[in-house]
N, C-alpha and C. Protein backbone atom coordinates (compact mmCIF):
# COMPACT_ATOMS: atom_id res chain seq x y z
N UNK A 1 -7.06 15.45 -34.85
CA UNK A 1 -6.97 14.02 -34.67
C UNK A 1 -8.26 13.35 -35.15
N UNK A 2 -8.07 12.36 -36.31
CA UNK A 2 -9.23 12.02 -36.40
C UNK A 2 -9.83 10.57 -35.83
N UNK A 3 -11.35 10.72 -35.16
CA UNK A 3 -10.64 9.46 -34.38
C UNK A 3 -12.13 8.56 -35.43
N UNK A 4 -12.09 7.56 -35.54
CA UNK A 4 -13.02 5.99 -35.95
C UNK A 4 -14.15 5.85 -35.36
N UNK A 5 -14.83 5.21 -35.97
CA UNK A 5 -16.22 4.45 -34.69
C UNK A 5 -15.28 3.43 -33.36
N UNK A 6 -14.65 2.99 -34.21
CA UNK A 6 -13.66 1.88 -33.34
C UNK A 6 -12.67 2.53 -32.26
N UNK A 7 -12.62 3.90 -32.56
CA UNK A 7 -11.84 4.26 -30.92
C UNK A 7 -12.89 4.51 -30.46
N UNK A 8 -14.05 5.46 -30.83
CA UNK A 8 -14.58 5.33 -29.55
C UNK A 8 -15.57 4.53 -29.00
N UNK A 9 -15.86 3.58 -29.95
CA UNK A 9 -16.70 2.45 -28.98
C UNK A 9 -15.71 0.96 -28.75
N UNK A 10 -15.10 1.24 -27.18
CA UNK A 10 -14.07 0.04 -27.16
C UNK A 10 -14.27 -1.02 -26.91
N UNK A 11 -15.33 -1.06 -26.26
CA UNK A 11 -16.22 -2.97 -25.56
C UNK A 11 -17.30 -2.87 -25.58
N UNK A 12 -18.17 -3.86 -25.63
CA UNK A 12 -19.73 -4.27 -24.96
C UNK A 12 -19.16 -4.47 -23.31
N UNK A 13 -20.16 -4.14 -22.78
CA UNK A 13 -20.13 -4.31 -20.97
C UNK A 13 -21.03 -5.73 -21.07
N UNK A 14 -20.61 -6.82 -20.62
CA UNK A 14 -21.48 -7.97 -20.68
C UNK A 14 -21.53 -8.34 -19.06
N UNK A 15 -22.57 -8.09 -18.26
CA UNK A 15 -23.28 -8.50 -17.12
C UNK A 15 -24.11 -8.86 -17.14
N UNK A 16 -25.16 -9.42 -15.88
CA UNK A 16 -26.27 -9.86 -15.84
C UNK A 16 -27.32 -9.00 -16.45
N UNK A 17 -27.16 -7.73 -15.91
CA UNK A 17 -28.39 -6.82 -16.40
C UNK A 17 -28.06 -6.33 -17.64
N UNK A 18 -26.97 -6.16 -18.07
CA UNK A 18 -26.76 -5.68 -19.54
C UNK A 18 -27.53 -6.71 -20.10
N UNK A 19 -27.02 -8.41 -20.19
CA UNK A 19 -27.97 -9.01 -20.85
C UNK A 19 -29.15 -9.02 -20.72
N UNK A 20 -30.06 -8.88 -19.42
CA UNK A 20 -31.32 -8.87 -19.47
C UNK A 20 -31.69 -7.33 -20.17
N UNK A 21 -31.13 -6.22 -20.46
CA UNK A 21 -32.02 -5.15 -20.70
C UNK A 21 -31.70 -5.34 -22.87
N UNK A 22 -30.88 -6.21 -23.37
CA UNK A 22 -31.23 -6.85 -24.54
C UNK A 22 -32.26 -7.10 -25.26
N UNK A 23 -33.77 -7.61 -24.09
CA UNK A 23 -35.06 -7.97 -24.45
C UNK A 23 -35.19 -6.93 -24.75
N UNK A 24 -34.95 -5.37 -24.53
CA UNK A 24 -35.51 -4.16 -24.95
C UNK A 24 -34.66 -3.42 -25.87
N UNK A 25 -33.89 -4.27 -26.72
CA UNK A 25 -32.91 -3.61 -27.26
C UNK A 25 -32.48 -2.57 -26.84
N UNK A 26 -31.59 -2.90 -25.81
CA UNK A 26 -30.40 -2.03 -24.71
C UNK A 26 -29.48 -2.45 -24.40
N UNK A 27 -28.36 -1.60 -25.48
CA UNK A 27 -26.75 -2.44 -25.29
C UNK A 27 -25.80 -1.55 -24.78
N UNK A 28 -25.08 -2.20 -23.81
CA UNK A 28 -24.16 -1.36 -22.99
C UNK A 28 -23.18 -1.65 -23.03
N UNK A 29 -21.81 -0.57 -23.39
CA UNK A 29 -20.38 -0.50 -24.27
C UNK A 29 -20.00 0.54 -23.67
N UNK A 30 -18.43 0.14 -23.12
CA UNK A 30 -17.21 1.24 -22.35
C UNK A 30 -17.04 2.04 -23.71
N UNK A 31 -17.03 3.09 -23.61
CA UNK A 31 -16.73 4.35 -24.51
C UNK A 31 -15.43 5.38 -24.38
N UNK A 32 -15.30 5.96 -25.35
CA UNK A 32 -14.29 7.05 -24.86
C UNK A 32 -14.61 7.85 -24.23
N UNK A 33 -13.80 8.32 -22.89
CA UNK A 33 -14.00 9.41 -22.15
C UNK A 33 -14.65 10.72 -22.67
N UNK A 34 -13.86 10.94 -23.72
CA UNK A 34 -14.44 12.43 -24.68
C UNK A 34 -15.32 11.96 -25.41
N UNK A 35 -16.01 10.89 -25.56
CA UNK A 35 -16.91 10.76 -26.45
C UNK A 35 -18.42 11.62 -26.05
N UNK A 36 -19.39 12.15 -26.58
CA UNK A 36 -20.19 12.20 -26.70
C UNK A 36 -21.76 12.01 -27.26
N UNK A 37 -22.70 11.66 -26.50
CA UNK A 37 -23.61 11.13 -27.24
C UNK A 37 -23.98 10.80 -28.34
N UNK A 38 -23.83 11.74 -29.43
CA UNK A 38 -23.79 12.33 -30.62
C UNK A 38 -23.12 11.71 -31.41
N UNK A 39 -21.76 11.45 -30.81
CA UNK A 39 -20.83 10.61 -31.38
C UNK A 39 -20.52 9.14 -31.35
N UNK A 40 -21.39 9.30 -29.94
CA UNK A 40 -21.71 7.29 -29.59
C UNK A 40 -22.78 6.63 -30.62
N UNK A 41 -23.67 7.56 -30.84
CA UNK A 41 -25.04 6.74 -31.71
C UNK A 41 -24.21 7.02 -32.99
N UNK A 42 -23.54 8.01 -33.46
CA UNK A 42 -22.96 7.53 -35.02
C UNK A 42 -22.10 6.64 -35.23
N UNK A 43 -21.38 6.59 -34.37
CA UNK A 43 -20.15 5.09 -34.42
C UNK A 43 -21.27 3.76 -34.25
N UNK A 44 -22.13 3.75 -33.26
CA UNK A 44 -23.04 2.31 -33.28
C UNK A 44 -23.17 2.39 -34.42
N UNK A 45 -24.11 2.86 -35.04
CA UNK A 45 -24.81 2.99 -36.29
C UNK A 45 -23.94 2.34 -37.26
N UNK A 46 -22.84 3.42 -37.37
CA UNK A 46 -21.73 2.55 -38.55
C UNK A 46 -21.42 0.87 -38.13
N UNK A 47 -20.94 0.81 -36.85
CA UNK A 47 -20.28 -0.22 -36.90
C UNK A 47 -21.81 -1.57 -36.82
N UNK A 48 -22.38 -1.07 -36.51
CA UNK A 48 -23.48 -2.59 -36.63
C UNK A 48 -24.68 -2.58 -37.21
N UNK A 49 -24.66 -1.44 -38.38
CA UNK A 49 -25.67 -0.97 -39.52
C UNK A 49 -26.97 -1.15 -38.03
N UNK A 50 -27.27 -0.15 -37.47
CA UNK A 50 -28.32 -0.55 -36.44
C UNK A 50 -29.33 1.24 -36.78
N UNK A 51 -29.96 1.26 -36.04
CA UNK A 51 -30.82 2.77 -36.27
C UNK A 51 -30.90 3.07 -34.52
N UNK A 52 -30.28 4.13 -33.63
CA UNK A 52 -30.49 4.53 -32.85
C UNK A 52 -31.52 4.93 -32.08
N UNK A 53 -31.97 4.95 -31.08
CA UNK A 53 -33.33 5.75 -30.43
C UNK A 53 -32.80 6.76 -29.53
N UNK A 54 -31.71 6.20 -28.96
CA UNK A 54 -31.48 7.19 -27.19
C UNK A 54 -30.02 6.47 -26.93
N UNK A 55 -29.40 7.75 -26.20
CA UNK A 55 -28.15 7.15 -25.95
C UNK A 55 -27.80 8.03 -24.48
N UNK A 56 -27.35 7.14 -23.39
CA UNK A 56 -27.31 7.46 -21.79
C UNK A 56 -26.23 7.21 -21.46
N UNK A 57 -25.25 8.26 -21.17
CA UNK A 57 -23.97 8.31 -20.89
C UNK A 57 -23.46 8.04 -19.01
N UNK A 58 -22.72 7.27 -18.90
CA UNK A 58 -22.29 7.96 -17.34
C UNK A 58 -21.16 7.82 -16.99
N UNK A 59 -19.98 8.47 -16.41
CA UNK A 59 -18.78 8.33 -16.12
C UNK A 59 -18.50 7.56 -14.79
N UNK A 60 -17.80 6.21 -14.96
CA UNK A 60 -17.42 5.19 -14.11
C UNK A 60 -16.67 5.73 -13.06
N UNK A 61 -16.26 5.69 -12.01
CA UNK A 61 -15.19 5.88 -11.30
C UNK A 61 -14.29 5.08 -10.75
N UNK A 62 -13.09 4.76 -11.02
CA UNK A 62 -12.42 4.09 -11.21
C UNK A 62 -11.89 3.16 -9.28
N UNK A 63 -12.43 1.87 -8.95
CA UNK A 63 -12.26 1.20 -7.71
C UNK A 63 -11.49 1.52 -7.00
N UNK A 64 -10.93 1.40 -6.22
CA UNK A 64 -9.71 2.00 -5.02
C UNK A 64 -9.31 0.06 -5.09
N UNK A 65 -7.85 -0.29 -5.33
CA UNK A 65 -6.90 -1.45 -5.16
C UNK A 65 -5.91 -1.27 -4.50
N UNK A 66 -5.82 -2.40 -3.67
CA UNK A 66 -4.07 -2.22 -3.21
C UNK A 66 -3.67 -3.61 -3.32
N UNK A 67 -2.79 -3.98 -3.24
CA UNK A 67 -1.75 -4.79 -3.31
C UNK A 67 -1.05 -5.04 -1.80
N UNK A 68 -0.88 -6.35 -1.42
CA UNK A 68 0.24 -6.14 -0.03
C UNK A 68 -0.29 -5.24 0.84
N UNK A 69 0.64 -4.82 1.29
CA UNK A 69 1.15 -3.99 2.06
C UNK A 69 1.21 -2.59 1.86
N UNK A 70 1.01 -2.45 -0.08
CA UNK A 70 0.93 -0.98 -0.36
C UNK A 70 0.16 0.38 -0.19
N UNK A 71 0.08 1.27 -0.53
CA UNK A 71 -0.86 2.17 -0.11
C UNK A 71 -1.61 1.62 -1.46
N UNK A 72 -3.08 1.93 -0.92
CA UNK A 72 -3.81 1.81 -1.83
C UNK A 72 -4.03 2.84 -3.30
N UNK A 73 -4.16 1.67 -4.75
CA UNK A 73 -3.91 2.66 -5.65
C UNK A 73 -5.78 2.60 -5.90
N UNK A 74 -5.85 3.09 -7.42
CA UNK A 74 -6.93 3.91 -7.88
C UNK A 74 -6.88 2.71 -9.95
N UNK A 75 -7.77 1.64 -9.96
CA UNK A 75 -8.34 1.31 -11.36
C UNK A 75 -8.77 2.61 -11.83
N UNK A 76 -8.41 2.39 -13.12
CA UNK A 76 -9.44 4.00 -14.30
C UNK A 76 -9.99 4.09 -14.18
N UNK A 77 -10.75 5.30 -14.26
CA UNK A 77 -12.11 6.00 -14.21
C UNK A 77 -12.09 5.52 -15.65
N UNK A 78 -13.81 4.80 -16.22
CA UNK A 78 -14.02 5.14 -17.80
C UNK A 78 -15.63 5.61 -18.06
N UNK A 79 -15.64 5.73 -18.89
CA UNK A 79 -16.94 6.05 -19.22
C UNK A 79 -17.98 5.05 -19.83
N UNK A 80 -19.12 4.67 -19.79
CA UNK A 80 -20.25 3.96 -20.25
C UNK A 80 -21.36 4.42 -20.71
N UNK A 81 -21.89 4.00 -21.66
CA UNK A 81 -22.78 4.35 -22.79
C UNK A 81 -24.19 3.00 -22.73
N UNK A 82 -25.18 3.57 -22.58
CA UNK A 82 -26.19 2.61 -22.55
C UNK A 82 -27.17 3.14 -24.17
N UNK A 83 -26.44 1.99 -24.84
CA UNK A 83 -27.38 2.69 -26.49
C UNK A 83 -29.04 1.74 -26.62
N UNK A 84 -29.96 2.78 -27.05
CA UNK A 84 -31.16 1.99 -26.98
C UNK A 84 -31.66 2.37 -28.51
N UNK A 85 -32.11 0.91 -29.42
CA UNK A 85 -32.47 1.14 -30.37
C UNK A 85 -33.80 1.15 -30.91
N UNK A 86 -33.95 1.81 -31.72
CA UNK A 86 -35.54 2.01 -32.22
C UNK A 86 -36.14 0.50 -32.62
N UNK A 87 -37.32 0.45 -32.22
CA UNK A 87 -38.16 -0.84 -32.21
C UNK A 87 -38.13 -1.21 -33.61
N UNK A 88 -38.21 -0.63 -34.94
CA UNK A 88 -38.07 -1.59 -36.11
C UNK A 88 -36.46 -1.74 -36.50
N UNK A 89 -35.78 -1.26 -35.63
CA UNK A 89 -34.62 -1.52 -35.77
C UNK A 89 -33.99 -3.39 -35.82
N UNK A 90 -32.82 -3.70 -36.38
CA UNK A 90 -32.64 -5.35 -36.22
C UNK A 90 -31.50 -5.11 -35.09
N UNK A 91 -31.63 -6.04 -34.16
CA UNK A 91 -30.62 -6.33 -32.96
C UNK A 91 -29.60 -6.25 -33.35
N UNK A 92 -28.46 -6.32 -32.32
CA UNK A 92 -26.79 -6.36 -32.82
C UNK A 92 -26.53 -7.93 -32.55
N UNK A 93 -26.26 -8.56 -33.90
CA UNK A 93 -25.79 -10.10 -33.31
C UNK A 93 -24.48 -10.25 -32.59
N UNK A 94 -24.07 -9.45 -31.71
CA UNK A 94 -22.95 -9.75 -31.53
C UNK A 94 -23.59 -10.11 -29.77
N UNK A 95 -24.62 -9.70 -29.38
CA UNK A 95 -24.84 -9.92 -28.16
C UNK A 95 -25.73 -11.38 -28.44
N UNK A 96 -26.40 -11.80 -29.63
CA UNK A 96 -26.77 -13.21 -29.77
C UNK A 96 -26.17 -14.69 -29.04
N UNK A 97 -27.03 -15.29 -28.46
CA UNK A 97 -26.41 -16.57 -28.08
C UNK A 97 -25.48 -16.44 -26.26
N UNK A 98 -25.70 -14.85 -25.74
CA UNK A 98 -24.89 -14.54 -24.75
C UNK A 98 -25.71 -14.92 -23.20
N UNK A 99 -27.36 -14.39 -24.16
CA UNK A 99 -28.29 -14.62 -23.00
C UNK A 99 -28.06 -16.26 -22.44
């Protein structure tokens, strides 16, 4: 199966601290479960011509919901990727204008 940069990097995570850790060029994006490091900094790379430094993986666990009256169910577990880029590197404009 061959998979894209685009399956496995599926979102930017946009929160408070995601945007503040920006000043240090540090962008944080839901990933594929099977993805691996290795494979997170080459998909950035492609998709936002950027140069990598470090890439910090951690698996989410998915909230406990219920509804009503029901037994309580289980949101997805996903995975998150905190990519940090090398200092002469150029930012990703896609987080521009968010701060």
């Amino acid at each position: 199966m061959a998979t894209t940069a685009y399956d496995i990097i599926k979102r930017p995570i946009i929160t408070e601290q995601s945007m503040a850790d920006t000043e240090m060029k540090r962008y944080t994006f839901e990933v594929a479960k099977s993805a691996n490091k290795i494979e997170i900094a080459k998909a950035v790379e492609e998709i936002f011509g950027v140069k990598v430094a470090k890439v910090n993986t951690l698996n989410m666990q998915g909230k406990m919901k219920r509804v009503g009256a029901q037994p309580a169910g289980r949101r997805p577990s996903w995975k998150k990727a905190m990519v940090t880029l090398t200092p002469d590197s150029k930012s990703i404009e896609f987080f521009e204008g968010m701060v």
